[in-house]
C-alpha atoms as a PDB file:
ATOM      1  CA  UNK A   1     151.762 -27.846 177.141  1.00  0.00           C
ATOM      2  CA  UNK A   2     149.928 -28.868 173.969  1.00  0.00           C
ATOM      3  CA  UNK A   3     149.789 -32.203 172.343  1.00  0.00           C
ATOM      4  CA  UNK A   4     150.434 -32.428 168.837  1.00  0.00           C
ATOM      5  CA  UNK A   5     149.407 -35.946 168.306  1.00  0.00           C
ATOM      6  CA  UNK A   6     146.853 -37.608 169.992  1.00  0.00           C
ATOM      7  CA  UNK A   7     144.031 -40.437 169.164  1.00  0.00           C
ATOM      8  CA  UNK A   8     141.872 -38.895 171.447  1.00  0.00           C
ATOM      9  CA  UNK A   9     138.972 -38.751 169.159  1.00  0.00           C
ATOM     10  CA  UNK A  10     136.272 -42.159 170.669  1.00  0.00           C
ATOM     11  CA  UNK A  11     135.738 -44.851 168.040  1.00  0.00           C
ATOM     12  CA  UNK A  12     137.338 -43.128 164.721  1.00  0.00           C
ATOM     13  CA  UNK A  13     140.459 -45.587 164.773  1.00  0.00           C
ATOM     14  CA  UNK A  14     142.653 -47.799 167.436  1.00  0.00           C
ATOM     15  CA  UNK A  15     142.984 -44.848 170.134  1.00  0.00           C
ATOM     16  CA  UNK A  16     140.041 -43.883 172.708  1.00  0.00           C
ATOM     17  CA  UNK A  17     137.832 -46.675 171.917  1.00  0.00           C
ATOM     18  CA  UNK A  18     134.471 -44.672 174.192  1.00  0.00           C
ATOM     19  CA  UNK A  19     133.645 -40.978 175.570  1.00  0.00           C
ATOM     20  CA  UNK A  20     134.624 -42.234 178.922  1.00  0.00           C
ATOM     21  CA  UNK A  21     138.397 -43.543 177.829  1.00  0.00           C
ATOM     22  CA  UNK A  22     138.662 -40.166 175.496  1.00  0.00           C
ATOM     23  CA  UNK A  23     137.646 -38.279 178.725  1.00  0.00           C
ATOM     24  CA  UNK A  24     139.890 -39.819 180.791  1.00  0.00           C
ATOM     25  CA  UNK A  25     142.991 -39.514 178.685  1.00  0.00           C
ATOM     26  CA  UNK A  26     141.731 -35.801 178.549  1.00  0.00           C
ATOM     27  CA  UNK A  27     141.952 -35.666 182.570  1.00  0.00           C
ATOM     28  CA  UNK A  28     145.112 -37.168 183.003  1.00  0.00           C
ATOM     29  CA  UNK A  29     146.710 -34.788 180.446  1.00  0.00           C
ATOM     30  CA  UNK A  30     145.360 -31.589 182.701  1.00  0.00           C
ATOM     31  CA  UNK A  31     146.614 -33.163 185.710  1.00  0.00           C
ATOM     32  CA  UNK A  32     149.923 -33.525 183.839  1.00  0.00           C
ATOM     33  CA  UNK A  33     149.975 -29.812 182.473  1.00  0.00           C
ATOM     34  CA  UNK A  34     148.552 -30.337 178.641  1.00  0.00           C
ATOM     35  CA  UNK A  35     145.358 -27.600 178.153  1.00  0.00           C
ATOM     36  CA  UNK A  36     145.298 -28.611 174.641  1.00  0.00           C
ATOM     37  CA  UNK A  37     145.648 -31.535 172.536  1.00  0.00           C
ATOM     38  CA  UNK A  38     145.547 -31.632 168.957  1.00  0.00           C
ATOM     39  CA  UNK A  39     143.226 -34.963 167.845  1.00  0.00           C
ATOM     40  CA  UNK A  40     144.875 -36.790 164.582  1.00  0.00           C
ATOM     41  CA  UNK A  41     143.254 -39.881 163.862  1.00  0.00           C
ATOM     42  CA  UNK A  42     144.518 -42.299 161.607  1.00  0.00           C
ATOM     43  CA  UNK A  43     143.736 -41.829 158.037  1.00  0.00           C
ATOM     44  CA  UNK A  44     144.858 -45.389 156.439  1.00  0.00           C
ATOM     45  CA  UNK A  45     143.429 -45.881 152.603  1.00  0.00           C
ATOM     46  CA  UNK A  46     141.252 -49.748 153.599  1.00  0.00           C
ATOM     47  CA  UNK A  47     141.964 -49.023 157.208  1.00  0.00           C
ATOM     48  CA  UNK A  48     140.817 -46.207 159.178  1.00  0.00           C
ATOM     49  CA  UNK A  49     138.964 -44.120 155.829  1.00  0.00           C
ATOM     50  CA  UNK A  50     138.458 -40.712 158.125  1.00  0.00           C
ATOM     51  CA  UNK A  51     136.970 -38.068 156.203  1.00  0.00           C
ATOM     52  CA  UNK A  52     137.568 -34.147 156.790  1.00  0.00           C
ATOM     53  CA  UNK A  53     134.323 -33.488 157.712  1.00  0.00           C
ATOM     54  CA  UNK A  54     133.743 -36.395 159.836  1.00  0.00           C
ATOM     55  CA  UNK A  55     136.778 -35.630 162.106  1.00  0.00           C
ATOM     56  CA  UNK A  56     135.654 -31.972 162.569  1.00  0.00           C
ATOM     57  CA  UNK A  57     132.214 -32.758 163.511  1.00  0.00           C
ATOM     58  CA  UNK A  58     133.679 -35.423 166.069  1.00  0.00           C
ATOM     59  CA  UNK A  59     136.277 -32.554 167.728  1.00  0.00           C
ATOM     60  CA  UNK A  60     133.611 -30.374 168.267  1.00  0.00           C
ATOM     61  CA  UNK A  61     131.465 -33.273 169.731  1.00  0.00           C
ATOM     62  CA  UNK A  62     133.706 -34.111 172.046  1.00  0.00           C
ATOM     63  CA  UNK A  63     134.949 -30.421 172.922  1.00  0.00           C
ATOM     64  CA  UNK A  64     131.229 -30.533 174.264  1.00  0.00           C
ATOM     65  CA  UNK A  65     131.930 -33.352 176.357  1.00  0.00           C
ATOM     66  CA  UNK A  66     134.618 -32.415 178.078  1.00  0.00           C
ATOM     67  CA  UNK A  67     132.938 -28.943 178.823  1.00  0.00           C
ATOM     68  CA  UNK A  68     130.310 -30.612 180.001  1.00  0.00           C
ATOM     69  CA  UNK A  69     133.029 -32.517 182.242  1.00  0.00           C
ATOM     70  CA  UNK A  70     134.405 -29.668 183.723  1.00  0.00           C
ATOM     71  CA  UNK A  71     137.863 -30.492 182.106  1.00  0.00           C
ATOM     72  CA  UNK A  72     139.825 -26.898 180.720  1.00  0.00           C
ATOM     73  CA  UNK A  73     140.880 -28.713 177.613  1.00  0.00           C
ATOM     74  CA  UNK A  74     141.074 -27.644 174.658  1.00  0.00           C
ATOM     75  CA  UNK A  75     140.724 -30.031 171.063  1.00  0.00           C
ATOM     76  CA  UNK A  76     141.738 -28.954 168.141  1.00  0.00           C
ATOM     77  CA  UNK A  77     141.219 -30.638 164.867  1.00  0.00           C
ATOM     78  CA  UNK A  78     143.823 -32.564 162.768  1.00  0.00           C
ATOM     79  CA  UNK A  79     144.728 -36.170 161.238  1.00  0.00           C
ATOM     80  CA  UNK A  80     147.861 -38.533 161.167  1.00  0.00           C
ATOM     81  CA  UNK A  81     147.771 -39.562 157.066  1.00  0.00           C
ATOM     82  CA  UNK A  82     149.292 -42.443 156.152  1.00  0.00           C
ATOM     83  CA  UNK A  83     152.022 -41.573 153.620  1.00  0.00           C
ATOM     84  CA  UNK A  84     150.249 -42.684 150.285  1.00  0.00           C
ATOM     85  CA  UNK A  85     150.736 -41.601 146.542  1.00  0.00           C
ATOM     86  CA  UNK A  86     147.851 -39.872 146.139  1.00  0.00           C
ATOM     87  CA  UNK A  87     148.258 -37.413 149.228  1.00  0.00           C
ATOM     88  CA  UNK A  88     149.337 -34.293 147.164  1.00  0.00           C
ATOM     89  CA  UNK A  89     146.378 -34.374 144.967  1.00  0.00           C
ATOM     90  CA  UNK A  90     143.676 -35.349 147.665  1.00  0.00           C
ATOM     91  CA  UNK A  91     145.490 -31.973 149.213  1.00  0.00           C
ATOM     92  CA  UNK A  92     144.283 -30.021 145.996  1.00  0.00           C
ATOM     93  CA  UNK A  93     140.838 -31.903 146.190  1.00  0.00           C
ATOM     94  CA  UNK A  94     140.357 -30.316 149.538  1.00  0.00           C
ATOM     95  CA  UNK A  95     140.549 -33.837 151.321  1.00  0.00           C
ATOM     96  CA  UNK A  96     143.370 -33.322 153.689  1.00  0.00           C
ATOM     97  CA  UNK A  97     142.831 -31.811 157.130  1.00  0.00           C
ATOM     98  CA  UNK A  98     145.644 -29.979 158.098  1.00  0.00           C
ATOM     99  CA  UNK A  99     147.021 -28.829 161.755  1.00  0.00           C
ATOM    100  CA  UNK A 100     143.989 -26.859 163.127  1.00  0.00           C
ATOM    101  CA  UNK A 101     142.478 -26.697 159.697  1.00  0.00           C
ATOM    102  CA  UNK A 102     144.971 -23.684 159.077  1.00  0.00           C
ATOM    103  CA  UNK A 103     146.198 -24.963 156.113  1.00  0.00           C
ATOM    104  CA  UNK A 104     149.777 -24.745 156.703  1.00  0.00           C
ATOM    105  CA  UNK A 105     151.134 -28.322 158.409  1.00  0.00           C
ATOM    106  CA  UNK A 106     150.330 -31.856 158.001  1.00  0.00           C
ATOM    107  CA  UNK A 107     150.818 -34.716 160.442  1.00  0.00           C
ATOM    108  CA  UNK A 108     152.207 -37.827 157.958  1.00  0.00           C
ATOM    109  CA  UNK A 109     153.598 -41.116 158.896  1.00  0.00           C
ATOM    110  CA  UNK A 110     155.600 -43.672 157.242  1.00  0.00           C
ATOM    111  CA  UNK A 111     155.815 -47.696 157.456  1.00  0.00           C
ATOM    112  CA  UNK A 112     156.829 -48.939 160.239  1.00  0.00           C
ATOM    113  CA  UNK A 113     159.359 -50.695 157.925  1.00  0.00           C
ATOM    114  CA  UNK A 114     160.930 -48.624 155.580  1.00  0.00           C
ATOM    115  CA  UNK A 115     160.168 -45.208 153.752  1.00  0.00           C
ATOM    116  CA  UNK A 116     158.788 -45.980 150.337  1.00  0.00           C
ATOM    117  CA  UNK A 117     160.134 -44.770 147.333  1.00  0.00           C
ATOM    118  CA  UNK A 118     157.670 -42.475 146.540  1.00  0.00           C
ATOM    119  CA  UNK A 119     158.116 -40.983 149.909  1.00  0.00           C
ATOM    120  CA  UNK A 120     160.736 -38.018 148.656  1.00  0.00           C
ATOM    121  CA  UNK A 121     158.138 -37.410 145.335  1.00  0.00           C
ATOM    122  CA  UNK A 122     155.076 -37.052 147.851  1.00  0.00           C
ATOM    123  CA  UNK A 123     156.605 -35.056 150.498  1.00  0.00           C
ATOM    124  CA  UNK A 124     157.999 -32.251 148.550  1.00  0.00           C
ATOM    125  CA  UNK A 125     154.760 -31.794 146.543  1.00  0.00           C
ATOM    126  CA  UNK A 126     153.104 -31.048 149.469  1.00  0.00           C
ATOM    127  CA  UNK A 127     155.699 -28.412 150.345  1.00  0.00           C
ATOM    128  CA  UNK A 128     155.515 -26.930 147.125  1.00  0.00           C
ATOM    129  CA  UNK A 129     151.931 -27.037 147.425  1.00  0.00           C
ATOM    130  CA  UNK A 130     152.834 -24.357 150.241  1.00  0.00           C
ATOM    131  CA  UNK A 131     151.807 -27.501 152.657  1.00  0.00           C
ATOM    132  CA  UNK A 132     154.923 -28.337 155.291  1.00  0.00           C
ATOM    133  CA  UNK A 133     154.935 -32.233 156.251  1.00  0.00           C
ATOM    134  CA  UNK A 134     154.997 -33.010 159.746  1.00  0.00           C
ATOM    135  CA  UNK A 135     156.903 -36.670 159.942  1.00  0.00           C
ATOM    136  CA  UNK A 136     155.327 -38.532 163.039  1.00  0.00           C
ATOM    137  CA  UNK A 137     157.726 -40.866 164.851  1.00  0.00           C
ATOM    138  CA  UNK A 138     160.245 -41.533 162.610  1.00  0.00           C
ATOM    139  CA  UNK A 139     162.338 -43.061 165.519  1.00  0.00           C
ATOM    140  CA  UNK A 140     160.107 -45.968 165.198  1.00  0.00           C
ATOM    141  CA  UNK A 141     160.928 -46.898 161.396  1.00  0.00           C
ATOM    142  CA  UNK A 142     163.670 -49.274 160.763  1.00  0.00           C
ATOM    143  CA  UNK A 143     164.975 -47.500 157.817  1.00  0.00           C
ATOM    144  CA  UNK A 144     165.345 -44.648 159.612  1.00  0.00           C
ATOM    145  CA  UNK A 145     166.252 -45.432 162.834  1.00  0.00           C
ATOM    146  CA  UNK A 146     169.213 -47.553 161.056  1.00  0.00           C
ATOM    147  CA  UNK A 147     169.775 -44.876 158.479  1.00  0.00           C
ATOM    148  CA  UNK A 148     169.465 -41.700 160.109  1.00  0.00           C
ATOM    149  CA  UNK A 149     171.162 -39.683 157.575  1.00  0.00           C
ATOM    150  CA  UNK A 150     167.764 -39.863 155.518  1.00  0.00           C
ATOM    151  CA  UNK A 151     166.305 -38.392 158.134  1.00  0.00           C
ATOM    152  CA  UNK A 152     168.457 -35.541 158.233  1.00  0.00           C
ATOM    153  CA  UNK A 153     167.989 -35.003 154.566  1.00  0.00           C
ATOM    154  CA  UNK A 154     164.489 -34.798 154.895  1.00  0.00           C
ATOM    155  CA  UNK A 155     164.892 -32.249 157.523  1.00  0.00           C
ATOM    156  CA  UNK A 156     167.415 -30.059 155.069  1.00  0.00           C
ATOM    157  CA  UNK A 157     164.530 -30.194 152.744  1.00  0.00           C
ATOM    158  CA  UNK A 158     161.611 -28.512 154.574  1.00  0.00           C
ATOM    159  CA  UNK A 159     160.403 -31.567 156.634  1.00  0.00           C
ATOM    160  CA  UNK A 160     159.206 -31.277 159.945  1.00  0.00           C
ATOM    161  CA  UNK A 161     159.712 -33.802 162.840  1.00  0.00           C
ATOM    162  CA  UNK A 162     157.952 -35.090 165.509  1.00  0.00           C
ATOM    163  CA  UNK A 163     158.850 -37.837 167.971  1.00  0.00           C
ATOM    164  CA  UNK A 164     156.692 -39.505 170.882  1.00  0.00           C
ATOM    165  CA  UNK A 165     157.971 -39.136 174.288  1.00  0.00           C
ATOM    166  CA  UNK A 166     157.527 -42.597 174.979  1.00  0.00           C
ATOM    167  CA  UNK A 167     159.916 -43.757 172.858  1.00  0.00           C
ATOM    168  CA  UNK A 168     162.482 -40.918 174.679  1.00  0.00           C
ATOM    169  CA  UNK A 169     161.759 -43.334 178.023  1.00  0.00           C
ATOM    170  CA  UNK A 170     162.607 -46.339 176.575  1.00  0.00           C
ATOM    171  CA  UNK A 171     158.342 -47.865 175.696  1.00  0.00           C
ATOM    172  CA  UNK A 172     159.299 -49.032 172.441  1.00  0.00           C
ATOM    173  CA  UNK A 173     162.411 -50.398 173.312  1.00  0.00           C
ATOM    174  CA  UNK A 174     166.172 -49.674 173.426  1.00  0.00           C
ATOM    175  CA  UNK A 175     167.059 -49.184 169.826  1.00  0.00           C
ATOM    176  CA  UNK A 176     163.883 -46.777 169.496  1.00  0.00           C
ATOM    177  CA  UNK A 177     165.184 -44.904 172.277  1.00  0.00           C
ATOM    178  CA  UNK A 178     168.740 -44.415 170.974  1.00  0.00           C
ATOM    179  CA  UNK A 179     167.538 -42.935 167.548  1.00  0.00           C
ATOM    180  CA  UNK A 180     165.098 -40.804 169.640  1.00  0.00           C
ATOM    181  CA  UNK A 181     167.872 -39.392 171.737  1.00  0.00           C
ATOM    182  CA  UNK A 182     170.043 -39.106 168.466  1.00  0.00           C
ATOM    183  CA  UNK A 183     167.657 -37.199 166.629  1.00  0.00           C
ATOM    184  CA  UNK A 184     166.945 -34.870 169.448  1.00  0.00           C
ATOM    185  CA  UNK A 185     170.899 -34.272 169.788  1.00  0.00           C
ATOM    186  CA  UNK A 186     171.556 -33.384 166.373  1.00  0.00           C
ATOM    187  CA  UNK A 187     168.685 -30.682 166.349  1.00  0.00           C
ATOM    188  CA  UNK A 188     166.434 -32.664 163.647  1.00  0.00           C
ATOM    189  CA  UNK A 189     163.091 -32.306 165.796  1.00  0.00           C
ATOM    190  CA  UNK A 190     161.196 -29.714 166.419  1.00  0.00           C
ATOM    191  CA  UNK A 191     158.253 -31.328 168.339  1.00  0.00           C
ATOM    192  CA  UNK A 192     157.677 -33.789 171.158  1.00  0.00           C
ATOM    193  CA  UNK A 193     154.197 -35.148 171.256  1.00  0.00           C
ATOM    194  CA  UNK A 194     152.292 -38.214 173.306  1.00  0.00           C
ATOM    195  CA  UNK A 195     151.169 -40.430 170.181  1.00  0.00           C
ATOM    196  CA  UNK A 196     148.488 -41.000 173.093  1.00  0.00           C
ATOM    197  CA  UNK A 197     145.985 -44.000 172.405  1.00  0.00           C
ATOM    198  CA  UNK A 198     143.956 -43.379 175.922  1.00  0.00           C
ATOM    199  CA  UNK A 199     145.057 -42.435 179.367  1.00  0.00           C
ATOM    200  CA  UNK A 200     148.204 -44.608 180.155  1.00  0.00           C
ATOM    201  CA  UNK A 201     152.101 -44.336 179.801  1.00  0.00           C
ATOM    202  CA  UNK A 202     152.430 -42.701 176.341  1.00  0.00           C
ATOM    203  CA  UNK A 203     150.379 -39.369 177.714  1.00  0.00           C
ATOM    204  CA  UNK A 204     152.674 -39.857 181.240  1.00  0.00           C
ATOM    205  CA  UNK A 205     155.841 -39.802 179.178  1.00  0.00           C
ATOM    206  CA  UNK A 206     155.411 -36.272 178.450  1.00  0.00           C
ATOM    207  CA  UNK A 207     155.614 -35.137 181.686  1.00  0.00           C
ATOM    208  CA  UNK A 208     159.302 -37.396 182.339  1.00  0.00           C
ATOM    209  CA  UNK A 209     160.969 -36.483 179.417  1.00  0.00           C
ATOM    210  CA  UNK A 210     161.464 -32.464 180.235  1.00  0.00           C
ATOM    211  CA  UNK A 211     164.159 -32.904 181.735  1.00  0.00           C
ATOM    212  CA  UNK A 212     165.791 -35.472 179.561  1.00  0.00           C
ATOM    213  CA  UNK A 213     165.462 -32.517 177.232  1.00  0.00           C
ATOM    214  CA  UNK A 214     166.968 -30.017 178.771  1.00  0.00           C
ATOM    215  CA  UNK A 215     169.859 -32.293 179.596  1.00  0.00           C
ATOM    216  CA  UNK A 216     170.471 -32.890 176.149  1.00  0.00           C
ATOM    217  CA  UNK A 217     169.181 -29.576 174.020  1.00  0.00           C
ATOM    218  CA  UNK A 218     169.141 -26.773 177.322  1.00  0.00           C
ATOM    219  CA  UNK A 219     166.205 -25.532 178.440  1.00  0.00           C
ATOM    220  CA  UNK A 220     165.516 -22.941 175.288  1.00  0.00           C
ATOM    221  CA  UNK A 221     164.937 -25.466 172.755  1.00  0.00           C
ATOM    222  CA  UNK A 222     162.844 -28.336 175.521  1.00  0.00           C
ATOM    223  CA  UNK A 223     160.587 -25.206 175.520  1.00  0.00           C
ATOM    224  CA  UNK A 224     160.085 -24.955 171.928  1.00  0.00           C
ATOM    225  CA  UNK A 225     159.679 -28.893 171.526  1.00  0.00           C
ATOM    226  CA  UNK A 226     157.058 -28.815 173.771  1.00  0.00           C
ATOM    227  CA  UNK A 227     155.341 -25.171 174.048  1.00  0.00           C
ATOM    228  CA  UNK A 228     156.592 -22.750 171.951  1.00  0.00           C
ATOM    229  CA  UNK A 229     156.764 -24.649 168.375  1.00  0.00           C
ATOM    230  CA  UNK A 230     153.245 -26.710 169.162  1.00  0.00           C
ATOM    231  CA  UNK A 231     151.587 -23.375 170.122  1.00  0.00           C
ATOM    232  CA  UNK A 232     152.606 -21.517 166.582  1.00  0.00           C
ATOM    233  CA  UNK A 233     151.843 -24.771 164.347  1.00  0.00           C
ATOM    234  CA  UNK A 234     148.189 -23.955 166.085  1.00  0.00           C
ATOM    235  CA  UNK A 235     148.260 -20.417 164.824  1.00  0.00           C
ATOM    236  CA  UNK A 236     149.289 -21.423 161.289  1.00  0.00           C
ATOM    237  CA  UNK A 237     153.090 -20.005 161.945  1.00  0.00           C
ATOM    238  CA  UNK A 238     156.504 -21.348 160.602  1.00  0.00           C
ATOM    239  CA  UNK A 239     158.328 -23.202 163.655  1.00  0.00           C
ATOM    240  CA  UNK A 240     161.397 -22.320 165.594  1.00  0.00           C
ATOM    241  CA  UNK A 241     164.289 -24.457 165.610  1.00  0.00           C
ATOM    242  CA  UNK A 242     168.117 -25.207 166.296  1.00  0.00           C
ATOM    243  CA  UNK A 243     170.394 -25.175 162.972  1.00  0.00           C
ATOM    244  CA  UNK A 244     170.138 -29.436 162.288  1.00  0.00           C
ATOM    245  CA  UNK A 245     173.733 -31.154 162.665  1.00  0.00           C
ATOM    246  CA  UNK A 246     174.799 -33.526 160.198  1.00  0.00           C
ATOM    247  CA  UNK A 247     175.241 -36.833 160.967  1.00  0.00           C
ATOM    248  CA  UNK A 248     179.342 -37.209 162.255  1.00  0.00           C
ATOM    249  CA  UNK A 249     179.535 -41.297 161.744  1.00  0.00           C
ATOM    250  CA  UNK A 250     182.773 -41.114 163.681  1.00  0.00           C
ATOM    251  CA  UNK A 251     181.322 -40.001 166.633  1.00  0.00           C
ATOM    252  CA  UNK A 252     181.910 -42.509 169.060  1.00  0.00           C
ATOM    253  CA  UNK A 253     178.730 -42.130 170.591  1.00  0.00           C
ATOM    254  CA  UNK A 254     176.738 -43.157 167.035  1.00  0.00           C
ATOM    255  CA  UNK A 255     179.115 -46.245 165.961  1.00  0.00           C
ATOM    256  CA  UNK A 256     178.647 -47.605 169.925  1.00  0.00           C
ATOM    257  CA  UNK A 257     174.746 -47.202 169.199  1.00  0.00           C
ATOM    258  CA  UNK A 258     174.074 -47.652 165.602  1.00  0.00           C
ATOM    259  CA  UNK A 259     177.070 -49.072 163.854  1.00  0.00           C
ATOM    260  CA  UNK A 260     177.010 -52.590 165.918  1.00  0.00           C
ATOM    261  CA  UNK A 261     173.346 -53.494 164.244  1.00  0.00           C
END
């Protein structure tokens, strides 16, 4: 497998805090089947203020690490950017770090909250900037998870999604899990990473939620979520995925889940 979205990277933000907890996270993900894991550290404007050259030199740093470990894992570079105003034109400036440095994908995340209203603006100047957002989590914002319609939207428009296995096995709660499972269902992701912040649950998720997948999307597509789409976002390539479902709000399913909040 490879891991799309990982704070793997020691001391950079609130993930791997050391080389030993970064290493460690790195060992339980080969025991678990991951050989690579892409490292996207925060990049918060006042928070976490990761540069593009910082981040590289610390992937390669601690590529030498693990070698020196003995652990047959593979880090590639990225970042998780905060959704801000300003991203498309940092982009031209030559600030962003995409997916691999390949210049094609971006790892993004919204609020917690809600999805600004700049957040449409922002995310199709990157795509027309040739630049195709990847959304990270968005089964753990409220607006979303409440209003999954705008997800699907975003997902008719060029968006990419990604959702954390943990929230597929219930670690962020049950309504998390129910827009994780109804976002899967209606084909609207097309990547399942760990969100890992150091060895632990979120990185064991992975491993438990393959065949939750394949009950729910067949075996085809829990392949590309988790090998086949990762592995061609490393190589710069446009994704695979299912044709996305719109939302049927008389499904009795969705107004048993959502329609009671």
């Amino acid at each position: 497998m490879i891991d799309l979205h990982a704070h793997i990277l020691p001391g950079v933000d609130d993930g791997a805090v050391n080389e030993a907890e970064a290493v460690a996270a790195a060992r339980q993900a080969l025991a678990i089947g991951i050989g690579a894991i892409v490292a996207t550290p925060h990049v918060i404007p006042g928070v976490f203020s990761n540069g593009r050259r910082l981040i590289l030199e610390r992937v390669a740093r601690l590529q030498a690490v693990l070698d020196a470990a003995g652990l047959a894992v593979r880090v590639f570079p990225g970042a998780e950017y905060y959704l801000e105003p300003e991203l498309p034109e940092k982009l031209d400036r030559g600030e962003l770090l995409t997916l691999n440095d390949r210049g094609k994908h971006v790892l993004v995340e919204l609020p917690m909250v809600g999805v600004p209203a700049y957040a449409d603006r922002v995310l199709f100047e990157l795509l027309v900037r040739g630049v195709t957002p990847v959304l990270a989590h968005p089964e753990r914002n409220r607006e979303l998870a409440a209003r999954p319609e705008r997800l699907y939207q975003l997902v008719e428009q060029g968006v990419l999604v990604q959702i954390t296995a943990a929230s597929l096995v219930g670690l962020f709660g049950r309504d998390v899990r129910a827009a994780a499972e109804l976002f899967v269902r209606q084909h609207w992701v097309h990547f399942v990473a760990s969100d890992l912040h150091g060895p632990g649950a979120r990185l064991a998720a992975l491993r438990e939620i393959q065949d939750r997948l394949t009950i729910f999307v067949g075996n085809e597509v829990m392949s590309l979520l988790l090998h086949e789409n990762p592995r061609r976002i490393l190589e710069g390539q446009p994704v695979e995925s299912g044709t996305p479902r719109e939302l049927d709000v008389r499904n009795n399913w969705f107004k048993r889940v959502f329609q009671k909040k």
